[in-house]
Protein backbone atom coordinates (compact mmCIF):
# COMPACT_ATOMS: atom_id res chain seq x y z
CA UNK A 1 51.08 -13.06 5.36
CA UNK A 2 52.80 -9.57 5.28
CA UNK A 3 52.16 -7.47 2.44
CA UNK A 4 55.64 -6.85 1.29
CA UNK A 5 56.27 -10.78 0.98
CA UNK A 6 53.53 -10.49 -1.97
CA UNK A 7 55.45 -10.77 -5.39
CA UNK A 8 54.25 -8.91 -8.20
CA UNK A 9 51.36 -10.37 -10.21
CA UNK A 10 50.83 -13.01 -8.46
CA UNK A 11 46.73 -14.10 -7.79
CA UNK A 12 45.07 -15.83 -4.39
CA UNK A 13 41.97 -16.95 -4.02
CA UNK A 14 39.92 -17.36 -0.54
CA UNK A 15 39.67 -20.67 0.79
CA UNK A 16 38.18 -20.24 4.24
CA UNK A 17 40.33 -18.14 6.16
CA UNK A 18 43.32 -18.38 4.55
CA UNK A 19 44.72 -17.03 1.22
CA UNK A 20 46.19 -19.45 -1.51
CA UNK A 21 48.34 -19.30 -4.72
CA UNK A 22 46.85 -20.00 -7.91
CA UNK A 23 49.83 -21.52 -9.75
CA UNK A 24 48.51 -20.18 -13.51
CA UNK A 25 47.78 -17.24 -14.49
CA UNK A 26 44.76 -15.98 -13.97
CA UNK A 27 42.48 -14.15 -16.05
CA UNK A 28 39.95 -11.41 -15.08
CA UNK A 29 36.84 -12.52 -17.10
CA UNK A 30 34.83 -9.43 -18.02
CA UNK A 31 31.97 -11.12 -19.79
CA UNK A 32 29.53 -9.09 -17.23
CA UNK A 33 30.47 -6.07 -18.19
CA UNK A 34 27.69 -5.30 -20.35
CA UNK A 35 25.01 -6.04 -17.87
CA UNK A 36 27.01 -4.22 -14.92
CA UNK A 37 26.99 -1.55 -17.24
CA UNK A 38 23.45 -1.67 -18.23
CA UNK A 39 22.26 -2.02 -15.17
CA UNK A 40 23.94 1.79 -13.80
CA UNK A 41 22.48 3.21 -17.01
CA UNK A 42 19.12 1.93 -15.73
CA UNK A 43 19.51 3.35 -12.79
CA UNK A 44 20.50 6.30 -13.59
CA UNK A 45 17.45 6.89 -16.05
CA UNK A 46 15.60 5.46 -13.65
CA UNK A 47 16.39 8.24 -11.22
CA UNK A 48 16.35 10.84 -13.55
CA UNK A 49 12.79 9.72 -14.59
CA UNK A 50 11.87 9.61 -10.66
CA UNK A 51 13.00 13.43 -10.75
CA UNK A 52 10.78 14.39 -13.52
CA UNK A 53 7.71 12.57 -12.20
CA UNK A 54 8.12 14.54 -8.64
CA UNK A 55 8.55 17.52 -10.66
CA UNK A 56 5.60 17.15 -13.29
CA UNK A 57 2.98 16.02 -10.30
CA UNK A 58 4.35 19.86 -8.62
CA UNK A 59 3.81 21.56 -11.63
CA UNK A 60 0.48 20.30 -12.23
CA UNK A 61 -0.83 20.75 -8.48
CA UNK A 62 -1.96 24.06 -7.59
CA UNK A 63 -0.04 25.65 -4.98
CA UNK A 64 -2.48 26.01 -2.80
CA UNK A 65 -2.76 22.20 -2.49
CA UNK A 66 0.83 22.09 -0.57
CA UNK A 67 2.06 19.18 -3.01
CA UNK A 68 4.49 16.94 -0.96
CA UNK A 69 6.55 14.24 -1.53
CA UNK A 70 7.51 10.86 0.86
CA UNK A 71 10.33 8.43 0.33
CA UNK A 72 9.41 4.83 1.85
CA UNK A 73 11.60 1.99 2.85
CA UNK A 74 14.38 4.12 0.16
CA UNK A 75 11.94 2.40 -2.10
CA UNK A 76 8.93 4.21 -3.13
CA UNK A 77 8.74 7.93 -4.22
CA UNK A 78 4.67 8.84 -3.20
CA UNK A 79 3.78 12.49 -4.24
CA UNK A 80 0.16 13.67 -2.74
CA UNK A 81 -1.59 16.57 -2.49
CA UNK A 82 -4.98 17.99 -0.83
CA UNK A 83 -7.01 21.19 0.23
CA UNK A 84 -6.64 22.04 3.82
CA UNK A 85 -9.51 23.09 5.65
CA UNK A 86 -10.81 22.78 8.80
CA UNK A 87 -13.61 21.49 10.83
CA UNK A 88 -14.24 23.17 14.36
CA UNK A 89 -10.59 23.55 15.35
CA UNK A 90 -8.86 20.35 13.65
CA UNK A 91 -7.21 20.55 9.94
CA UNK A 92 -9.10 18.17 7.39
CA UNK A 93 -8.34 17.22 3.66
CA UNK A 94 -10.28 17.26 0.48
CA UNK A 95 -10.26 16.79 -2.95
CA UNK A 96 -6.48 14.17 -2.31
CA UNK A 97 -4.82 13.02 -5.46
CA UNK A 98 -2.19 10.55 -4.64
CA UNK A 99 0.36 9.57 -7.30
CA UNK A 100 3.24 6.74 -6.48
CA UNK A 101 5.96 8.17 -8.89
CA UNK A 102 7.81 4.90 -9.37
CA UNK A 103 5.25 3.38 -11.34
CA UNK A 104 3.84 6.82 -12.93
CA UNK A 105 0.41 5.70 -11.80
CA UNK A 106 -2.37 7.43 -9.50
CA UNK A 107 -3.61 5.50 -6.74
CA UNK A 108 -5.95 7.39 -4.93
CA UNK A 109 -7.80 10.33 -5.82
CA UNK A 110 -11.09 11.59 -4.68
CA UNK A 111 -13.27 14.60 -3.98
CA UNK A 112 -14.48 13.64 -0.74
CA UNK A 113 -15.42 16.37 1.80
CA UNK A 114 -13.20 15.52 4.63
CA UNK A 115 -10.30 12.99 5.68
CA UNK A 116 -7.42 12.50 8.03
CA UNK A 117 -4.52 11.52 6.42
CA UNK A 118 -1.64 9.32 8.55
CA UNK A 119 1.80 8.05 7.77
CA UNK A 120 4.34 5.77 8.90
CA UNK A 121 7.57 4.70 7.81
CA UNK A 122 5.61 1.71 5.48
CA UNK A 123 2.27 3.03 4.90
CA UNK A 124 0.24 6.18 3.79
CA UNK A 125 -3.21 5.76 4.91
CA UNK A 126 -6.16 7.86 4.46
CA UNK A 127 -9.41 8.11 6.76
CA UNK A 128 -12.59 9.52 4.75
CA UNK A 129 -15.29 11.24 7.11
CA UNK A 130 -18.95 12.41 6.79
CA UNK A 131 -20.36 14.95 8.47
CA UNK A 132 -23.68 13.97 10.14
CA UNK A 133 -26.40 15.00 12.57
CA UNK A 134 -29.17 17.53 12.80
CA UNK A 135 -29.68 21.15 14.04
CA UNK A 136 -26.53 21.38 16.42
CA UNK A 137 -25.92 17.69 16.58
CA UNK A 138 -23.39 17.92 13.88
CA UNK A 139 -20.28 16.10 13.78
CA UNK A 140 -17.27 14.22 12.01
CA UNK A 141 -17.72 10.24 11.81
CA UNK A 142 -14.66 7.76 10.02
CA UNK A 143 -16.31 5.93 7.15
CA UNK A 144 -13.42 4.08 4.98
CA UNK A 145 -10.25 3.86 5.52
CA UNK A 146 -7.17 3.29 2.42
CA UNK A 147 -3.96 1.84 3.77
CA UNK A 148 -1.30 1.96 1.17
CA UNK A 149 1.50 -0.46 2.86
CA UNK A 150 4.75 -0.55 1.36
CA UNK A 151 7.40 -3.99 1.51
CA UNK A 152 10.89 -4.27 2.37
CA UNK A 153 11.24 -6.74 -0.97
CA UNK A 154 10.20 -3.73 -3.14
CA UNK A 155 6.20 -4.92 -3.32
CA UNK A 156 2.89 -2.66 -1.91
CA UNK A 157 0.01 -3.20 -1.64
CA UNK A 158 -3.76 -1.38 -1.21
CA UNK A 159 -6.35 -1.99 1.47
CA UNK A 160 -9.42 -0.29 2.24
CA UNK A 161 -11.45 -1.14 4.89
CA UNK A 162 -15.58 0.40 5.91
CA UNK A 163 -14.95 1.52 9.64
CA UNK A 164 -18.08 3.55 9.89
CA UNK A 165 -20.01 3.25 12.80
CA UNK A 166 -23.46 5.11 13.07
CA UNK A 167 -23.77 7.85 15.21
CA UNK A 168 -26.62 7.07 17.97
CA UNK A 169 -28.84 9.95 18.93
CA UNK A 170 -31.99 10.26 21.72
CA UNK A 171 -34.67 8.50 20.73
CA UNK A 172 -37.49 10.75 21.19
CA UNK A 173 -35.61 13.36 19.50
CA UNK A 174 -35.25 10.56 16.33
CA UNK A 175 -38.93 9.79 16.48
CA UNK A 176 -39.30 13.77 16.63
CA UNK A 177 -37.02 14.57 13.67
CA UNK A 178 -38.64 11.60 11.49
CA UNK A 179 -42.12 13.18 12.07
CA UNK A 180 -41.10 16.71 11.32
CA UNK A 181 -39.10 15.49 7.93
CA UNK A 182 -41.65 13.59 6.92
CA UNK A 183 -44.14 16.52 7.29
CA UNK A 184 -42.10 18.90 5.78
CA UNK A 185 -41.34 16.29 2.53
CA UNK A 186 -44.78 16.49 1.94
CA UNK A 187 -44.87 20.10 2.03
CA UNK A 188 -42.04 20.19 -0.47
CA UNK A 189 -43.95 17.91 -2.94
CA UNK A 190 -47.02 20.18 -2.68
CA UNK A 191 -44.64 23.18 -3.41
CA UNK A 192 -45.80 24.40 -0.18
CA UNK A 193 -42.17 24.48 1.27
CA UNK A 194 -41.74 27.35 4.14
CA UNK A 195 -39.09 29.76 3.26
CA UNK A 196 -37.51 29.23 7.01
CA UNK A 197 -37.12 25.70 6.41
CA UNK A 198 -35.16 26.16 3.15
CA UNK A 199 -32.15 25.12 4.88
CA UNK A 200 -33.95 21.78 6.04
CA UNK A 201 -33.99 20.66 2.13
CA UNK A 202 -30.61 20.59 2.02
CA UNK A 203 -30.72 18.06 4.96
CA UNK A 204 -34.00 15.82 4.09
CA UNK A 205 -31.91 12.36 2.78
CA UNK A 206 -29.28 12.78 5.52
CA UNK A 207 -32.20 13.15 8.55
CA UNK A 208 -33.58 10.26 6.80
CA UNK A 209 -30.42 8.58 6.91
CA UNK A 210 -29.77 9.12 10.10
CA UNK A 211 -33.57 8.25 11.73
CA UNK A 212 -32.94 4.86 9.61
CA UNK A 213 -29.56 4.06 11.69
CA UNK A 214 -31.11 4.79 15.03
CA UNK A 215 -34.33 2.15 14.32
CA UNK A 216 -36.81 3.68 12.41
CA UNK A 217 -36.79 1.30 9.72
CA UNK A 218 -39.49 2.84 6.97
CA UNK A 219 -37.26 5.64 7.01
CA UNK A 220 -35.02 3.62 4.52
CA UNK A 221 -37.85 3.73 1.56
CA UNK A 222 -38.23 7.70 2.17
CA UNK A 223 -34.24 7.92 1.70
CA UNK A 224 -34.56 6.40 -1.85
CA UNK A 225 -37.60 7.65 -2.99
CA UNK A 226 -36.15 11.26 -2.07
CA UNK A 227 -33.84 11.01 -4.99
CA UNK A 228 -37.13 12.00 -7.30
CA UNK A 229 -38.10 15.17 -5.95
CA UNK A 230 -34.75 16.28 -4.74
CA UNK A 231 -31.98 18.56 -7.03
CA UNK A 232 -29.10 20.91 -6.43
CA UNK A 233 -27.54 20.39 -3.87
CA UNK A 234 -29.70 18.23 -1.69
CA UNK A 235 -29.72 15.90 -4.57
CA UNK A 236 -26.02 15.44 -4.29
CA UNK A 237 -26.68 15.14 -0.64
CA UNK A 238 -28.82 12.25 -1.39
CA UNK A 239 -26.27 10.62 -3.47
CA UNK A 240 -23.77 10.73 -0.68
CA UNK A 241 -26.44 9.41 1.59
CA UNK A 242 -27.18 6.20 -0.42
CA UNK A 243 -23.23 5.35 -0.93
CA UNK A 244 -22.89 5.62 3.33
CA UNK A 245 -26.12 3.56 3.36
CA UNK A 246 -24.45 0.37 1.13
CA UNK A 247 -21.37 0.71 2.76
CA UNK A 248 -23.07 0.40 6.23
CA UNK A 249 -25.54 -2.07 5.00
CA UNK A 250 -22.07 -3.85 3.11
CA UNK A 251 -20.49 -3.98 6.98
CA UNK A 252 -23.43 -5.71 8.28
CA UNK A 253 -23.80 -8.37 5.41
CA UNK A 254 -20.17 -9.14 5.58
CA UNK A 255 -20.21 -9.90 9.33
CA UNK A 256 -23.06 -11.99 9.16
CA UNK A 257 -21.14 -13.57 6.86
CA UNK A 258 -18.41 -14.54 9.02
CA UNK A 259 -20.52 -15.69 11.92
């Protein structure tokens, strides 16, 4: 059919691949109008509202945090923001607050010391670490993992996962570092602490921590009981401690489980 053969105001409808006459007239029925036209006032709001929450979560992150914001699947608006610092010569986060802006709701926030943070076209994950070890056995060890993975059908959903596994050390030096906390812990009771070992009290629950994870078993009941003589900071070291403790001790209950 050419164009020009058309006549004026006349109507076809589709019938496979080929065009027909409709012999009355036909009517354009507008009775959708209303919800066509509700639905691009929605979206506009809904935009506009999507602008404001990017720009309130900037204005209420400090600069120095570096607030960002990611766009997922043309889907989800996720605004985060963190402290950088760094551990030996790799970048770390702290003290992340997470916000997914379509739903005005915070997801993930949390004052841990260090994390990694990774992202993908569907997901925003975060990797908490703990620093553990004695004298210069220090280092960075994954502990929990949040995956926040985002649908092509407009759904998400939040995972988090306990990856930690304990760092292994010699075991004469274990048996060695058990003996000399455990020495020095009775020192502190008597109020007999040396003042060159006041840097030691800030690592008492973590040595016991970590002579528990390479075998020494007793060394579990000196972890808790330190919470009752320790305060300041090695108290809060303590705390930090116990919650790697039940996470680990979590892993290992959850896999017997499943065997």
């Amino acid at each position: 059919m050419n164009i020009w053969k058309i006549k004026r105001d006349n109507s076809y409808y589709r019938y496979g691949s080929t065009s027909i006459l409709i012999d009355d007239q036909f009517h354009i029925n507008e009775n959708n109008k209303q919800t066509v036209n509700s639905i691009k006032k929605y979206s506009i709001n809904n935009l506009k509202g999507l602008i404001d929450g990017v720009q309130e979560f900037n204005s209420f992150s400090h600069p120095e945090y570096l607030p960002e914001n990611i766009v997922f699947l043309d889907q989800f608006v996720l605004c985060w923001s963190a402290w950088r610092d760094k551990y030996g010569s790799k970048e770390y986060y702290s003290e992340i607050d997470v916000q997914l802006i379509n739903e005005n709701k915070k997801i993930f926030i949390s004052a841990v010391q260090y994390a990694d943070i990774e992202i993908t076209e569907k997901q925003f994950k975060i990797i908490e670490l703990v620093p553990l070890g004695y004298d210069e056995n220090y280092n960075l060890y994954p502990l929990q993992e949040t995956s926040i993975n985002f649908q092509e059908n407009g759904t998400y959903t939040i995972a988090k996962q306990i990856i930690f596994e304990p760092p292994s050390f010699d075991k004469n030096e274990i048996e060695e570092l058990y003996m000399r906390t455990k020495s020095l812990t009775k020192k502190f009771k008597q109020g007999i602490f040396p003042k060159q070992e006041n840097n030691f009290q800030e690592g008492i629950a973590q040595y016991y921590l970590i002579c528990y994870l390479n075998g020494i078993k007793e060394s579990r009941k000196d972890l808790i009981e330190s919470r009752e003589y320790l305060d300041g900071s090695a108290a809060e070291w303590q705390i930090e401690c116990l919650r790697i403790l039940n996470k680990h001790e979590e892993t290992i209950a959850n896999n017997e489980y499943k065997t």
